[in-house]
C-alpha atoms as a PDB file:
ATOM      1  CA  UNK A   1     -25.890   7.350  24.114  1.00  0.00           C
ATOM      2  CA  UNK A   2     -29.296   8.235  22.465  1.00  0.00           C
ATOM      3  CA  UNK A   3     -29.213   9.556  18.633  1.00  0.00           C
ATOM      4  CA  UNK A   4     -31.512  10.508  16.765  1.00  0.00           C
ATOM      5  CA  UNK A   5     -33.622   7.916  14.420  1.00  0.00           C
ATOM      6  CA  UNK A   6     -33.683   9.244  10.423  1.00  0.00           C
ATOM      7  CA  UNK A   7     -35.006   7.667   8.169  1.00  0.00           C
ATOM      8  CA  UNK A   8     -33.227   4.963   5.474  1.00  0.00           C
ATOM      9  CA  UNK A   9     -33.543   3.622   1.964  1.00  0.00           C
ATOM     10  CA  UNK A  10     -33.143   0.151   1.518  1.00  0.00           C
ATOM     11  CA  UNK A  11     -30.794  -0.861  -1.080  1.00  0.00           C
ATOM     12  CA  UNK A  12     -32.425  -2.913  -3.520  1.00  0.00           C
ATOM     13  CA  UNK A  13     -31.124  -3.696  -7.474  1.00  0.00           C
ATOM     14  CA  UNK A  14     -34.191  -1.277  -8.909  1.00  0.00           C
ATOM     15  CA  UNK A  15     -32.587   1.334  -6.224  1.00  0.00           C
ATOM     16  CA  UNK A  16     -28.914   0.798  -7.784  1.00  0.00           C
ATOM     17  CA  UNK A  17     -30.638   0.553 -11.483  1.00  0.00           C
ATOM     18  CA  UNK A  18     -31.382   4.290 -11.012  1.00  0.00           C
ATOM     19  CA  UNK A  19     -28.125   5.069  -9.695  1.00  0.00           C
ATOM     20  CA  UNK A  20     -25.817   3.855 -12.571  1.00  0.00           C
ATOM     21  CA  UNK A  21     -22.109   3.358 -12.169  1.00  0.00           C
ATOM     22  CA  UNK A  22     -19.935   5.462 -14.908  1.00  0.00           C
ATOM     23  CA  UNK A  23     -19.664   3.405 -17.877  1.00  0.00           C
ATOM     24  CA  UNK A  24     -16.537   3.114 -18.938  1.00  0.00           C
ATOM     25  CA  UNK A  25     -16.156   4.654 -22.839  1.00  0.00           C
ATOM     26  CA  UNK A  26     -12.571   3.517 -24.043  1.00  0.00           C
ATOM     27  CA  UNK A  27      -9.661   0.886 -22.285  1.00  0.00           C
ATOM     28  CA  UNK A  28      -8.087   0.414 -18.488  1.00  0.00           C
ATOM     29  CA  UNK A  29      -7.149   4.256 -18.674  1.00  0.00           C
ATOM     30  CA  UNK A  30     -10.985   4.726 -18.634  1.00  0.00           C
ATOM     31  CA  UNK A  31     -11.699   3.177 -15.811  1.00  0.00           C
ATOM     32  CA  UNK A  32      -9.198   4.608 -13.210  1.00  0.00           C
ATOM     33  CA  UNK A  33      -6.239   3.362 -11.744  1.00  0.00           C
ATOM     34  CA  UNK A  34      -6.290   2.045  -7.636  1.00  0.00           C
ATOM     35  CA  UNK A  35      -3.347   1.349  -5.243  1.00  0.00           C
ATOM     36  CA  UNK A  36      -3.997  -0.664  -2.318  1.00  0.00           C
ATOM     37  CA  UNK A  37      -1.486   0.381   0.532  1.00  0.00           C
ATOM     38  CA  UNK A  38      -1.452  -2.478   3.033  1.00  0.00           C
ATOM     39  CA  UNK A  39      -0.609  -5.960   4.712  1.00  0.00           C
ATOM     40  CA  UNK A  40       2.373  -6.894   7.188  1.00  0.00           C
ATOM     41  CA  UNK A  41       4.214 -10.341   7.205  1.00  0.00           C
ATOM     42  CA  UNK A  42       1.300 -12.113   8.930  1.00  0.00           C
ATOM     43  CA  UNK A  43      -1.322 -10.777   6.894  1.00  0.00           C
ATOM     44  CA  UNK A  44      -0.273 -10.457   3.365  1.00  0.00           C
ATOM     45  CA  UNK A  45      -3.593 -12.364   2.543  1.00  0.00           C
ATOM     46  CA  UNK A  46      -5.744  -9.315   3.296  1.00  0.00           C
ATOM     47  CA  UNK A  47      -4.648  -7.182   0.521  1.00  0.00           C
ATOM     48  CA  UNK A  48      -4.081  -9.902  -1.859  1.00  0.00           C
ATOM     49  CA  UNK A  49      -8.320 -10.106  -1.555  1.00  0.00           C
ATOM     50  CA  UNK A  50      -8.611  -6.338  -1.444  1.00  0.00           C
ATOM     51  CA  UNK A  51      -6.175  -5.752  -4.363  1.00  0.00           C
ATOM     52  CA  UNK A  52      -8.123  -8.605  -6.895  1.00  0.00           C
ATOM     53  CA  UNK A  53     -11.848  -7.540  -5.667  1.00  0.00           C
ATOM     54  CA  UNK A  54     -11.317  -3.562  -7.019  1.00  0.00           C
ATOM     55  CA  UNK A  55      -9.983  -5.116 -10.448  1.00  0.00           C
ATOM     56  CA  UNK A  56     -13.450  -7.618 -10.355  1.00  0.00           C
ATOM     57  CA  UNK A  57     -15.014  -4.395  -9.541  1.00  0.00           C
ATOM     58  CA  UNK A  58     -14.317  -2.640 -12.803  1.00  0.00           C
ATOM     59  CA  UNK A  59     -10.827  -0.852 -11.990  1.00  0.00           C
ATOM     60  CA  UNK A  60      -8.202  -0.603 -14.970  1.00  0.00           C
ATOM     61  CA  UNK A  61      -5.217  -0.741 -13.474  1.00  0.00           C
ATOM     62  CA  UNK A  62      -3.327  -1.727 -10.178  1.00  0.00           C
ATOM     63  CA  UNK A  63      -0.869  -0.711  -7.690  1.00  0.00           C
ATOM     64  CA  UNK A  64      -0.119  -2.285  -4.411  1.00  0.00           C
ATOM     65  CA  UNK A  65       2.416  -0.923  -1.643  1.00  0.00           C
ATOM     66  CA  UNK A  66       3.615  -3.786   0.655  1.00  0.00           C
ATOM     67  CA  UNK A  67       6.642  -4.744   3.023  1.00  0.00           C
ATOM     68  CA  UNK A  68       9.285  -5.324   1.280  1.00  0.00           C
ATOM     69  CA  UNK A  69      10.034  -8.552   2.666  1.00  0.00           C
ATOM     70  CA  UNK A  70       6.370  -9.856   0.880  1.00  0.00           C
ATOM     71  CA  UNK A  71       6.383  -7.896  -2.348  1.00  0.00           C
ATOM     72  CA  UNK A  72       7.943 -10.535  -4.007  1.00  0.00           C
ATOM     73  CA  UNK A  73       4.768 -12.798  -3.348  1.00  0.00           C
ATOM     74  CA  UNK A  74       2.604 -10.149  -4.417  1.00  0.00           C
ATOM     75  CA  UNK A  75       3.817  -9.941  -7.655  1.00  0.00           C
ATOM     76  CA  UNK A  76       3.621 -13.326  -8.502  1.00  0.00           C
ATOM     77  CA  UNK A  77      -0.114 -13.593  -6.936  1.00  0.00           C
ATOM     78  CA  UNK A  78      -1.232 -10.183  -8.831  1.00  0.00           C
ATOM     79  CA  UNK A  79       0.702 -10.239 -11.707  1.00  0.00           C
ATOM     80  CA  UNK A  80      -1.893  -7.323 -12.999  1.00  0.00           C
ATOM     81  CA  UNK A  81      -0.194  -5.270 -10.115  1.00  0.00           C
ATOM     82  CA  UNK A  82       2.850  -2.796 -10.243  1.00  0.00           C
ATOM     83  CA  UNK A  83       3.941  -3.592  -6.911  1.00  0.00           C
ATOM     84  CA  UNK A  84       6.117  -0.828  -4.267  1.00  0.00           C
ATOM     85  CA  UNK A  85       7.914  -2.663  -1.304  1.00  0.00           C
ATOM     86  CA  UNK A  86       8.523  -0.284   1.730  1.00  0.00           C
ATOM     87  CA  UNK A  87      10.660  -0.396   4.496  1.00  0.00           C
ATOM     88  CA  UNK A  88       9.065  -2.390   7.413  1.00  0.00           C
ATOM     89  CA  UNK A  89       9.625  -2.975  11.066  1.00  0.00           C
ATOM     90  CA  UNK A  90      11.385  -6.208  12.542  1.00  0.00           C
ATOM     91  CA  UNK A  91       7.442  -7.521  13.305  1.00  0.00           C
ATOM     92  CA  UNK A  92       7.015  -6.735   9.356  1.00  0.00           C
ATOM     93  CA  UNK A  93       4.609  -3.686   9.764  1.00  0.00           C
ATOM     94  CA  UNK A  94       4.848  -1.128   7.304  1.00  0.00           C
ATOM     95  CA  UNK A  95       7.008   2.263   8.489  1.00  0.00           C
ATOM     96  CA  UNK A  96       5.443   5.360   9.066  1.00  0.00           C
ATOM     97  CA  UNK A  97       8.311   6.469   7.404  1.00  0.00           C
ATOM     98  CA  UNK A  98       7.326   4.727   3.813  1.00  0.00           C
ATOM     99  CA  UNK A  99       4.990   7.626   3.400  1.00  0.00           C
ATOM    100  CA  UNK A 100       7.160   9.323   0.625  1.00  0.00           C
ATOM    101  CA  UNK A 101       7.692   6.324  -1.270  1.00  0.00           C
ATOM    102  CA  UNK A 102       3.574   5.658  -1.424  1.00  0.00           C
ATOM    103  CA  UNK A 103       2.688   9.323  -2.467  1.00  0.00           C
ATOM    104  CA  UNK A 104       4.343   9.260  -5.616  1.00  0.00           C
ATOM    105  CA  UNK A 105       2.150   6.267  -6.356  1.00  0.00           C
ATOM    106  CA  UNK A 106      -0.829   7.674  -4.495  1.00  0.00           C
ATOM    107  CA  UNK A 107      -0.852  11.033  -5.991  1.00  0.00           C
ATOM    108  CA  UNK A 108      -1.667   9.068  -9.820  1.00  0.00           C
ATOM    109  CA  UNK A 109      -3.554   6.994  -8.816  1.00  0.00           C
ATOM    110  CA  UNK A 110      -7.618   7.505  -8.852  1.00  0.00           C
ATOM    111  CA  UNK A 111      -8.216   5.863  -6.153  1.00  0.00           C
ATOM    112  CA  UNK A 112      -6.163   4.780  -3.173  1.00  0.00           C
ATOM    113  CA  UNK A 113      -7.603   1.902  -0.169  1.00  0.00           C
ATOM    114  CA  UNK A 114      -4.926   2.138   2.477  1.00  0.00           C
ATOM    115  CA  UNK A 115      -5.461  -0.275   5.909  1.00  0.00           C
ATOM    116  CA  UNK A 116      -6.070  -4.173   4.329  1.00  0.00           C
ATOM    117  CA  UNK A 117      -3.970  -6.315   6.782  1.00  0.00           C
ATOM    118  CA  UNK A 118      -1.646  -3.567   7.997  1.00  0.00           C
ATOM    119  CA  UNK A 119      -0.030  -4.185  11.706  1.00  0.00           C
ATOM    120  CA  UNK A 120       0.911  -1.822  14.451  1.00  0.00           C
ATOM    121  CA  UNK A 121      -1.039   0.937  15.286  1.00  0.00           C
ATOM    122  CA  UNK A 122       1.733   3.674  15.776  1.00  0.00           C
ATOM    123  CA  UNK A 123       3.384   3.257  12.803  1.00  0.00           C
ATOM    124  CA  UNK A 124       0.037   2.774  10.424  1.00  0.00           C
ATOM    125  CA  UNK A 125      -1.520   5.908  12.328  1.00  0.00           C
ATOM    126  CA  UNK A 126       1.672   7.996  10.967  1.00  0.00           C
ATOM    127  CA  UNK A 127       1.531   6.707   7.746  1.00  0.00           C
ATOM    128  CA  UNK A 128      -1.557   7.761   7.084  1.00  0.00           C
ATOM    129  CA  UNK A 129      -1.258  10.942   9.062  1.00  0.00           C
ATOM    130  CA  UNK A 130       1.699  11.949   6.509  1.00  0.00           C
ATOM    131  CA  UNK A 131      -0.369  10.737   3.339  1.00  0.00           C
ATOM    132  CA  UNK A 132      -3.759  11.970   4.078  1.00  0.00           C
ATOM    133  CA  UNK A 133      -2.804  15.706   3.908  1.00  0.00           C
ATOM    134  CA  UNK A 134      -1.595  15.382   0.593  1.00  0.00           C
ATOM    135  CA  UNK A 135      -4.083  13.477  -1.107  1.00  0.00           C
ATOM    136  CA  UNK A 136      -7.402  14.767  -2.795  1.00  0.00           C
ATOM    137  CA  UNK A 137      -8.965  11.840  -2.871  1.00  0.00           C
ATOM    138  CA  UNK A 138     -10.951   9.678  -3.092  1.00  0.00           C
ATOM    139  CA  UNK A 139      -9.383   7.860  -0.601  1.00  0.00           C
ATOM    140  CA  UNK A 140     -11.235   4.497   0.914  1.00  0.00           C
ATOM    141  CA  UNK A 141      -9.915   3.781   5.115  1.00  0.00           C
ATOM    142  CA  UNK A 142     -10.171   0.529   6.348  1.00  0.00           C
ATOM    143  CA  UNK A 143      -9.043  -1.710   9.389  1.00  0.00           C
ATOM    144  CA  UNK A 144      -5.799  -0.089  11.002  1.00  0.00           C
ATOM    145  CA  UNK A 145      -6.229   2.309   8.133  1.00  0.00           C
ATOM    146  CA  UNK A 146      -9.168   4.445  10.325  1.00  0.00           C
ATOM    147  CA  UNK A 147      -6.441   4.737  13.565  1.00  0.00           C
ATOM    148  CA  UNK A 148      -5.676   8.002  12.659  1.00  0.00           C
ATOM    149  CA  UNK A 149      -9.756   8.850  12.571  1.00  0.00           C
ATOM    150  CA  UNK A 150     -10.031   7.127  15.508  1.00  0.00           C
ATOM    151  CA  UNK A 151      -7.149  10.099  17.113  1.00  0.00           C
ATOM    152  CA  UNK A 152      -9.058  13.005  15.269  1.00  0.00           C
ATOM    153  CA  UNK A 153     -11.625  12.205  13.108  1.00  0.00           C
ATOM    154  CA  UNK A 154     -11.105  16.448  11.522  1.00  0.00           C
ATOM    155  CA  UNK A 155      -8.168  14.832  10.033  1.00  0.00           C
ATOM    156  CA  UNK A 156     -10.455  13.871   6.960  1.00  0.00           C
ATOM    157  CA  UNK A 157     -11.729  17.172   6.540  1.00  0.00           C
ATOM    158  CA  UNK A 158      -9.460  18.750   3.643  1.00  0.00           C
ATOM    159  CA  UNK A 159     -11.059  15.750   1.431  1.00  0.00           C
ATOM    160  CA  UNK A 160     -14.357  17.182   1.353  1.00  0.00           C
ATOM    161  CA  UNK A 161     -16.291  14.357   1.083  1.00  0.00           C
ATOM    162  CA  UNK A 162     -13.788  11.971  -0.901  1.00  0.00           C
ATOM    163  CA  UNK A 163     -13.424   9.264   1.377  1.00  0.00           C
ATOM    164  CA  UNK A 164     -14.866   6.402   2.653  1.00  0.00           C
ATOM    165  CA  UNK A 165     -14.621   4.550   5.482  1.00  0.00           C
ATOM    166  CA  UNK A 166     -15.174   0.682   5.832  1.00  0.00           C
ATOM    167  CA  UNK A 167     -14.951  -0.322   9.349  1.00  0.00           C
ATOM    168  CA  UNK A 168     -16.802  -3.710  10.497  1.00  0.00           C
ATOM    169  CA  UNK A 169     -18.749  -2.987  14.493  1.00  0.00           C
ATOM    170  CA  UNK A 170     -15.541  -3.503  16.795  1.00  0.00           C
ATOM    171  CA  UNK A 171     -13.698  -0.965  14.364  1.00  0.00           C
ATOM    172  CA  UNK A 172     -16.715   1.646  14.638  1.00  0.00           C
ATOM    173  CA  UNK A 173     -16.536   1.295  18.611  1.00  0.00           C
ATOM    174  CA  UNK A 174     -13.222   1.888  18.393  1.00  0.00           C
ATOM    175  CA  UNK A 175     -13.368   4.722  16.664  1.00  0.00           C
ATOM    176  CA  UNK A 176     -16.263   6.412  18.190  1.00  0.00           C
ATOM    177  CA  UNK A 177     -15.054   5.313  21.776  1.00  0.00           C
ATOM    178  CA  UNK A 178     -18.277   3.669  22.629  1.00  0.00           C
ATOM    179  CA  UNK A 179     -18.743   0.607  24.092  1.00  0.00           C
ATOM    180  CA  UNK A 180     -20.322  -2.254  22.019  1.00  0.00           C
ATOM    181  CA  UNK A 181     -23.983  -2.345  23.974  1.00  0.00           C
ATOM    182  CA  UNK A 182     -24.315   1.429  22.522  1.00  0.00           C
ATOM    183  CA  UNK A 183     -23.150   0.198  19.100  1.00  0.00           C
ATOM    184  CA  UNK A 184     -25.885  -2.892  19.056  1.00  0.00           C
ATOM    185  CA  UNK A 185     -28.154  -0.426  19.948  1.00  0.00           C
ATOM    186  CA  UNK A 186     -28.229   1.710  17.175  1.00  0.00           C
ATOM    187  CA  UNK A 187     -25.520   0.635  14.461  1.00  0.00           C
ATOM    188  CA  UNK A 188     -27.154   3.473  12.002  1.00  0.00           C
ATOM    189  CA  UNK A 189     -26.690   6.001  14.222  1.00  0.00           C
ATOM    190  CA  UNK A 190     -23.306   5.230  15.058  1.00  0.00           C
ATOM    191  CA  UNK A 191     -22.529   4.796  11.344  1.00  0.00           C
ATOM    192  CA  UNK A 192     -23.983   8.972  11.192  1.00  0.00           C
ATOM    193  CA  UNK A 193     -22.145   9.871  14.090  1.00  0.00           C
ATOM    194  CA  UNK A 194     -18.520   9.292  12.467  1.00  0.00           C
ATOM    195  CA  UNK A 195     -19.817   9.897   8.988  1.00  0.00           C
ATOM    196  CA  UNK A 196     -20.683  13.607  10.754  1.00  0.00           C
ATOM    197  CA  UNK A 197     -17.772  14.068  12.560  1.00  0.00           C
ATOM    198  CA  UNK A 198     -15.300  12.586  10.429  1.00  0.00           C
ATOM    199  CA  UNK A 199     -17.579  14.245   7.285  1.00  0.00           C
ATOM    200  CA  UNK A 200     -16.701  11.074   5.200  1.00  0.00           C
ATOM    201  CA  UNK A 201     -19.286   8.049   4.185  1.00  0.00           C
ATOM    202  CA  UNK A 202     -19.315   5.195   6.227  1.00  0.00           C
ATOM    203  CA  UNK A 203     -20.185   1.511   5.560  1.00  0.00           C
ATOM    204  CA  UNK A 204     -20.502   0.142   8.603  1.00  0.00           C
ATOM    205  CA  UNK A 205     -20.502  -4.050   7.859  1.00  0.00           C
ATOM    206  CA  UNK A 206     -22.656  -6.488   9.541  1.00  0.00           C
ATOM    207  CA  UNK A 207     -25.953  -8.483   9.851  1.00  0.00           C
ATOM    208  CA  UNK A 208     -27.160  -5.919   8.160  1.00  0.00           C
ATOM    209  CA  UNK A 209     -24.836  -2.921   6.859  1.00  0.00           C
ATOM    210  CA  UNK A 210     -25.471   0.588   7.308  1.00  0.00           C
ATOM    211  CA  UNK A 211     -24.648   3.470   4.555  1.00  0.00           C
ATOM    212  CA  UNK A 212     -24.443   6.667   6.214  1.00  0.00           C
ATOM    213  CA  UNK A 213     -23.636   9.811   4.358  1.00  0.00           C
ATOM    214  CA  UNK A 214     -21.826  13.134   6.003  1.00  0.00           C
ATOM    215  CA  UNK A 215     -25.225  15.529   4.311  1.00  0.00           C
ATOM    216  CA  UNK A 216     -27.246  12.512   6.506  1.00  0.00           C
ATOM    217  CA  UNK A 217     -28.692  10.043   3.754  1.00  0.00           C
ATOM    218  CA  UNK A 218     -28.880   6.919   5.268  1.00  0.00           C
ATOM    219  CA  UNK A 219     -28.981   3.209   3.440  1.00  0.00           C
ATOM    220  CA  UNK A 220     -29.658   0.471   4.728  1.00  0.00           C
ATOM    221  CA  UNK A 221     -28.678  -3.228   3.064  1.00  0.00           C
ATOM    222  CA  UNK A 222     -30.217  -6.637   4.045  1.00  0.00           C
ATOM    223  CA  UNK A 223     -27.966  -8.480   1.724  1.00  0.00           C
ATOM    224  CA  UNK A 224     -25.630 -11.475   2.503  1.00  0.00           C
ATOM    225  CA  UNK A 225     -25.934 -13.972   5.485  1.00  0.00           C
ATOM    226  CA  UNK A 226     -23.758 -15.586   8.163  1.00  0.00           C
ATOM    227  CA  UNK A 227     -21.689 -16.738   5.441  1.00  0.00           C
ATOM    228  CA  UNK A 228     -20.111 -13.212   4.893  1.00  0.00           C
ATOM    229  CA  UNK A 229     -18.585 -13.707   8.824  1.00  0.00           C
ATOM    230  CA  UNK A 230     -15.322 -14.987   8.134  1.00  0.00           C
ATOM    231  CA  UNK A 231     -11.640 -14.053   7.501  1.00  0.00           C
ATOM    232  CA  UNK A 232     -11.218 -11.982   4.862  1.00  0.00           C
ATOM    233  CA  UNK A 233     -14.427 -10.921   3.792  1.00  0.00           C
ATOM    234  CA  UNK A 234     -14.344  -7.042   5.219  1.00  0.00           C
ATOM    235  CA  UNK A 235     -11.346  -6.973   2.635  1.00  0.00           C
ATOM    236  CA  UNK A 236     -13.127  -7.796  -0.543  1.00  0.00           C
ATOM    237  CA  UNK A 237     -15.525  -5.728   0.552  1.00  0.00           C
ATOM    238  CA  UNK A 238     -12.949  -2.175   0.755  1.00  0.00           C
ATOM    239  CA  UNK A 239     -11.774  -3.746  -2.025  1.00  0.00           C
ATOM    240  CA  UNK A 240     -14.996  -3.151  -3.796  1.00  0.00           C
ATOM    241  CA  UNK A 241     -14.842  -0.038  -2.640  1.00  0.00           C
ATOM    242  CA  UNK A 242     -11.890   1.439  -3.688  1.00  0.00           C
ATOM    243  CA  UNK A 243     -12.399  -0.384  -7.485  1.00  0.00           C
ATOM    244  CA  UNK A 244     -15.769   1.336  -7.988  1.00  0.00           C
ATOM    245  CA  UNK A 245     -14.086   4.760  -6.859  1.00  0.00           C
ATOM    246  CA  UNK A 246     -11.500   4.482  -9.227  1.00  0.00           C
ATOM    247  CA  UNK A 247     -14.443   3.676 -12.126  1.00  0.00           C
ATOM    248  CA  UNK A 248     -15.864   7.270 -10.989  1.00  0.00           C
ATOM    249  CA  UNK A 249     -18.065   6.866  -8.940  1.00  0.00           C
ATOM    250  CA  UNK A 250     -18.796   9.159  -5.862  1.00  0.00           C
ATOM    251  CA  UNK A 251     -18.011   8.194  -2.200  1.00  0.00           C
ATOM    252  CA  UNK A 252     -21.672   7.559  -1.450  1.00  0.00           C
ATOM    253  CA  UNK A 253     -22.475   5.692  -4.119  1.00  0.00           C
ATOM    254  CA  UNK A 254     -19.291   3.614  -4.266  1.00  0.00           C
ATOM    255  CA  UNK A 255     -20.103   2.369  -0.718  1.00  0.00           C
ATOM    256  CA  UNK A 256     -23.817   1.620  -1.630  1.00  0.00           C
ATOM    257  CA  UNK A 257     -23.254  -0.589  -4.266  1.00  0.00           C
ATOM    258  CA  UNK A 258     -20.121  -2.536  -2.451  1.00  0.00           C
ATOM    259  CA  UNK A 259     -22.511  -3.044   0.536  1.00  0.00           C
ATOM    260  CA  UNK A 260     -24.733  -5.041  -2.216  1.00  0.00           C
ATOM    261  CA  UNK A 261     -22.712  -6.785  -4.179  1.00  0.00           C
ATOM    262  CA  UNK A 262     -20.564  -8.292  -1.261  1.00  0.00           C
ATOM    263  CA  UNK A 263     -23.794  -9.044  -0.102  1.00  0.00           C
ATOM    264  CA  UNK A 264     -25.164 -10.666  -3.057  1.00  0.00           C
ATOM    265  CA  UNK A 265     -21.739 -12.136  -4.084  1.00  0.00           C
ATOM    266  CA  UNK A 266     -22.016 -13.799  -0.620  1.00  0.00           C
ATOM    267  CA  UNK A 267     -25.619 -15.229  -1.596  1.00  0.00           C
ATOM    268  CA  UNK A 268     -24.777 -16.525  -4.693  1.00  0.00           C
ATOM    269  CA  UNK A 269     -21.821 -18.716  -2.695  1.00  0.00           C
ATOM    270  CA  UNK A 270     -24.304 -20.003  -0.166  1.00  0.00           C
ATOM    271  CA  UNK A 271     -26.542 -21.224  -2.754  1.00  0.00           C
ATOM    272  CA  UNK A 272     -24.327 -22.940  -4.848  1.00  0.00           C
ATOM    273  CA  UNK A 273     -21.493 -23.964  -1.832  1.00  0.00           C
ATOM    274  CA  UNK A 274     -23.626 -24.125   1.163  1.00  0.00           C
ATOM    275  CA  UNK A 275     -24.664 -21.442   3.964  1.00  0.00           C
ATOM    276  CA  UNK A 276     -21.368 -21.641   5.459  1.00  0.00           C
ATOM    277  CA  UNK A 277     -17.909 -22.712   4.640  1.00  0.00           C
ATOM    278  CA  UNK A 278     -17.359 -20.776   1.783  1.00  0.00           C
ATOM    279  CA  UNK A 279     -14.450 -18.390   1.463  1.00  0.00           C
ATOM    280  CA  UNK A 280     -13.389 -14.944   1.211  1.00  0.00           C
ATOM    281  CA  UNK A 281     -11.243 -15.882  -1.585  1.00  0.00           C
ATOM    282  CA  UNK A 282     -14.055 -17.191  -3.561  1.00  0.00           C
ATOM    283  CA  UNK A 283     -15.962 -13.846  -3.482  1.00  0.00           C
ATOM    284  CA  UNK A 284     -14.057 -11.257  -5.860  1.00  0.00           C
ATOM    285  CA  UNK A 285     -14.735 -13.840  -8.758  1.00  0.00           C
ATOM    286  CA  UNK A 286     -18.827 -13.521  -8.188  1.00  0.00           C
ATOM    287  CA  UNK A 287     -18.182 -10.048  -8.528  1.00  0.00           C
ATOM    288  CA  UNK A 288     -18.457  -9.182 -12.086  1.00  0.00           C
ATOM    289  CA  UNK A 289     -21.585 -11.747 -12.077  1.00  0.00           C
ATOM    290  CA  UNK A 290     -23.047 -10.157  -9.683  1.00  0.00           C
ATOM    291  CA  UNK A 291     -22.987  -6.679 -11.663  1.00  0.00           C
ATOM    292  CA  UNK A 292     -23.862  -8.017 -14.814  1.00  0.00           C
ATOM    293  CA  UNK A 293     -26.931  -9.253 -12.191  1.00  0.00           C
ATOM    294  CA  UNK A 294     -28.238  -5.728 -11.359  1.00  0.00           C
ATOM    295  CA  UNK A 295     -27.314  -4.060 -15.096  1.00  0.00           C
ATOM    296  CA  UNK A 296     -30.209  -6.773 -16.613  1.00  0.00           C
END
C-alpha cells in the first residue's frame, strides 16, 4: 500500500526543552493519579514494569487492576499501589466482565494504561469495549489493550484526541491488517494511518520510533539501540506514557517525550552495562535521570 510521505521533526532534548512538561506546583495530588489495568497469571511481570515506570515518570499516585489470583504479589512488589483484583478466567486472563469493578477506579483516576501483559483476546477486547465508552480520557492502549482498535478503530472517537496508542510493528500490522513487508516499508505512514483512523496518537516502537499525530504532525526518534529489544521493554515504555499523562501533559506530547526517554534510558544502560544484556527492569530507575538530563 503506497501513503503519502510528510514530513517529520526529529526529537532531540533542545526540541523537548521547548516543549516543557507541566511542572508540578504542590504534592502527589499535583501530579495526577494513574491506574494500570493489566497482566494475567503468566505475565504479571508486564505491569509490574508499566506500573513503577509512570511513578519514575513523575505520576503521584497509583492504582493497578489485576487477577485476583496475583494481586497479592502486586501489592507487596508496588507497595506505592492501591491494588483491585478482578475476577479472571481458569487460564488467569482478566474477565470482560471486571469492567464495573475497574471504572470506579478508572473514572478518578487521571490517567488510565489498560493492555500491559493482559491474555486472551475475547475477553480483553470486551473489557475495554465496556470501559472505553465511559471514560474521557486520557486513556494510553497498549498490547492486547489495542484489540478492540484493531475490530473498529471509530471506537476511540468519543475521546477526542485523549488517547494514545503504544503498539510495537507486529501490533501495528495487526491492527491495520497489513502484512509486515508494507509495514517495513513505511513504518511512519502506517503509524498516520491508525493515528487517522483511529484519531488517537500513535507511538509506533522500533529501530527507530515513529510519533504520529491524528491533525498529521509527525516525529520521528533515533534514540535507543538493540538493547531496547527485549522482554519487557514496550512496557516501561506505556508506562512512561501513561505517568507523563497523568502529570498533564497532552497525548502528543506525552508520547514524544516517552519515545526519548526510553530511548535515552536505554543508552545510558548500554554505556554503563554493555550494548546488550541489560534489562527491562533496570530501565524505570534511569528514568528520573534521564529527565533531570533534558531539564539542564
Amino acid at each position: 500500500m503506497s501513503r503519502p510521505r510528510r514530513e517529520s521533526t526529529l526529537v532531540t532534548a533542545k526540541v523537548l526543552r521547548g516543549w516543557r512538561l507541566p511542572e508540578p506546583t504542590g504534592g502527589k495530588d499535583s501530579r495526577g493519579s494513574v491506574l494500570v489495568v493489566g497482566a494475567s497469571t503468566e505475565t504479571l511481570g508486564a505491569v509490574l514494569l508499566a506500573a513503577e515506570a509512570a511513578l519514575r515518570s513523575g505520576a503521584g499516585k497509583l492504582q493497578v487492576a489485576v487477577p485476583s489470583k496475583v494481586a497479592p504479589h502486586v501489592s507487596i512488589s508496588l507497595p506505592e499501589a492501591l491494588v483491585r483484583g478482578l475476577p479472571s478466567t481458569e487460564e488467569g486472563a482478566i474477565r470482560a466482565s471486571s469492567a464495573e469493578l475497574v471504572l470506579d477506579l478508572a473514572q478518578k483516576a487521571s490517567a488510565v494504561l489498560i493492555g500491559p501483559g493482559m491474555a486472551d483476546e475475547a475477553e480483553t477486547r470486551g473489557l475495554v469495549e465496556a470501559l472505553l465508552p465511559e471514560l474521557e480520557g486520557p486513556v494510553a492502549l497498549d498490547a492486547l489493550g489495542l484489540a478492540a482498535v484493531t475490530a473498529d478503530p471509530r471506537c476511540m472517537h468519543h475521546l477526542e484526541g485523549r488517547a494514545v496508542l503504544t503498539p510495537n510493528p507486529t501490533e501495528l500490522g495487526i491492527a491495520l491488517h497489513t502484512g509486515p513487508d508494507d509495514l517495513a516499508e513505511d513504518p511512519a505512514g502506517a503509524a498516520r494511518e491508525l493515528a487517522e483512523k483511529s484519531r488517537a496518537v500513535v507511538g509506533l516502537g522500533g529501530e527507530t520510533s515513529w510519533i504520529a499525530a491524528p491533525d498529521g504532525r509527525l516525529w520521528e526518534d533515533e534514540t535507543g539501540g538493540a538493547g531496547l529489544g527485549v522482554s519487557g521493554s514496550g512496557d516501561v515504555r506505556a508506562g512512561i506514557v501513561a505517568g507523563l499523562l497523568a502529570r498533564g501533559a497532552e497525548p502528543a506530547q506525552a508520547a514524544v517525550w516517552a519515545a526519548y526517554v526510553h530511548g535515552r534510558a536505554g543508552e545510558r544502560l548500554a554505556a554503563r552495562v554493555g550494548r546488550l544484556g541489560f534489562l527491562a527492569r533496570e530501565l524505570p530507575p534511569e528514568v528520573p535521570r534521564v529527565l533531570a538530563e533534558v531539564d539542564l
